[in-house]
Protein backbone atom coordinates (compact mmCIF):
# COMPACT_ATOMS: atom_id res chain seq x y z
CA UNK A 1 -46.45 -11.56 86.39
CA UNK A 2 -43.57 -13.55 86.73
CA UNK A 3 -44.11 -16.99 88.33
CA UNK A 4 -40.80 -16.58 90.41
CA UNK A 5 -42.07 -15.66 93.21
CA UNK A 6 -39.15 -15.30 95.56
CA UNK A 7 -37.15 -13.21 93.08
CA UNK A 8 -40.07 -10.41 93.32
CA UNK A 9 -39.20 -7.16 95.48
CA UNK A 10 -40.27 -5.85 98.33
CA UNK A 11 -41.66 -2.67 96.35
CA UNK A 12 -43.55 -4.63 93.87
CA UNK A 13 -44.92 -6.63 96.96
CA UNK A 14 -46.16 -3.22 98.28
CA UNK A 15 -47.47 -2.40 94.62
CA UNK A 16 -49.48 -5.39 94.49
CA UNK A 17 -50.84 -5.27 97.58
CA UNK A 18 -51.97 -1.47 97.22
CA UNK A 19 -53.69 -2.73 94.23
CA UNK A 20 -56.83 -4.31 95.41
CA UNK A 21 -57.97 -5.98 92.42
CA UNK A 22 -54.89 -7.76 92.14
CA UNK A 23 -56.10 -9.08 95.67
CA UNK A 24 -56.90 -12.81 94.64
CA UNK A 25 -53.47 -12.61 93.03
CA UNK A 26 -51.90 -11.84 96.15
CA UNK A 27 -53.36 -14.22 98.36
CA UNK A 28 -52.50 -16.97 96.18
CA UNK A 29 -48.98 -15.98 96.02
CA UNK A 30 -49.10 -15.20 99.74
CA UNK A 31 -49.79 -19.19 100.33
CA UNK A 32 -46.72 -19.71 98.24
CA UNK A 33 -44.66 -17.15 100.20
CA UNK A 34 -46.03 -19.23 103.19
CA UNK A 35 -44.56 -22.30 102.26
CA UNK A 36 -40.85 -20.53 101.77
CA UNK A 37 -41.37 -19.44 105.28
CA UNK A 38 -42.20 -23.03 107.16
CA UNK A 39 -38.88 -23.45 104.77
CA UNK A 40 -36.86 -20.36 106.50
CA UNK A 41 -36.27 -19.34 102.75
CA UNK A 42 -37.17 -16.04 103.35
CA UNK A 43 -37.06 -13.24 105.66
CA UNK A 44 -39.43 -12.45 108.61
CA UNK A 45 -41.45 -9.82 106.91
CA UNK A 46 -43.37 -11.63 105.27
CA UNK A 47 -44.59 -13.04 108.18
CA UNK A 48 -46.07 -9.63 109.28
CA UNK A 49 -48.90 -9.73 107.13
């Protein structure tokens, strides 16, 4: 998995998610998407989860 994190796609957000052994993976990119948003780097949907 690439370690870009803002350059990955809504779809392969919704893959990863769906996936739930990829869960711990998530959540620690989650904390990074986190940090974009306090940053108003990224859009509002990632807020919704």
């Amino acid at each position: 998995m690439k370690k870009e994190h803002k350059k990955l796609s809504d779809r392969t957000l919704y893959l990863l998610i769906g996936d739930r052994r990829n869960f711990s993976v998530y959540f620690q990119w989650r904390s990074t998407l986190e940090k974009e948003v306090k940053n108003n780097q990224l859009r509002p949907w990632v807020e919704s989860f």
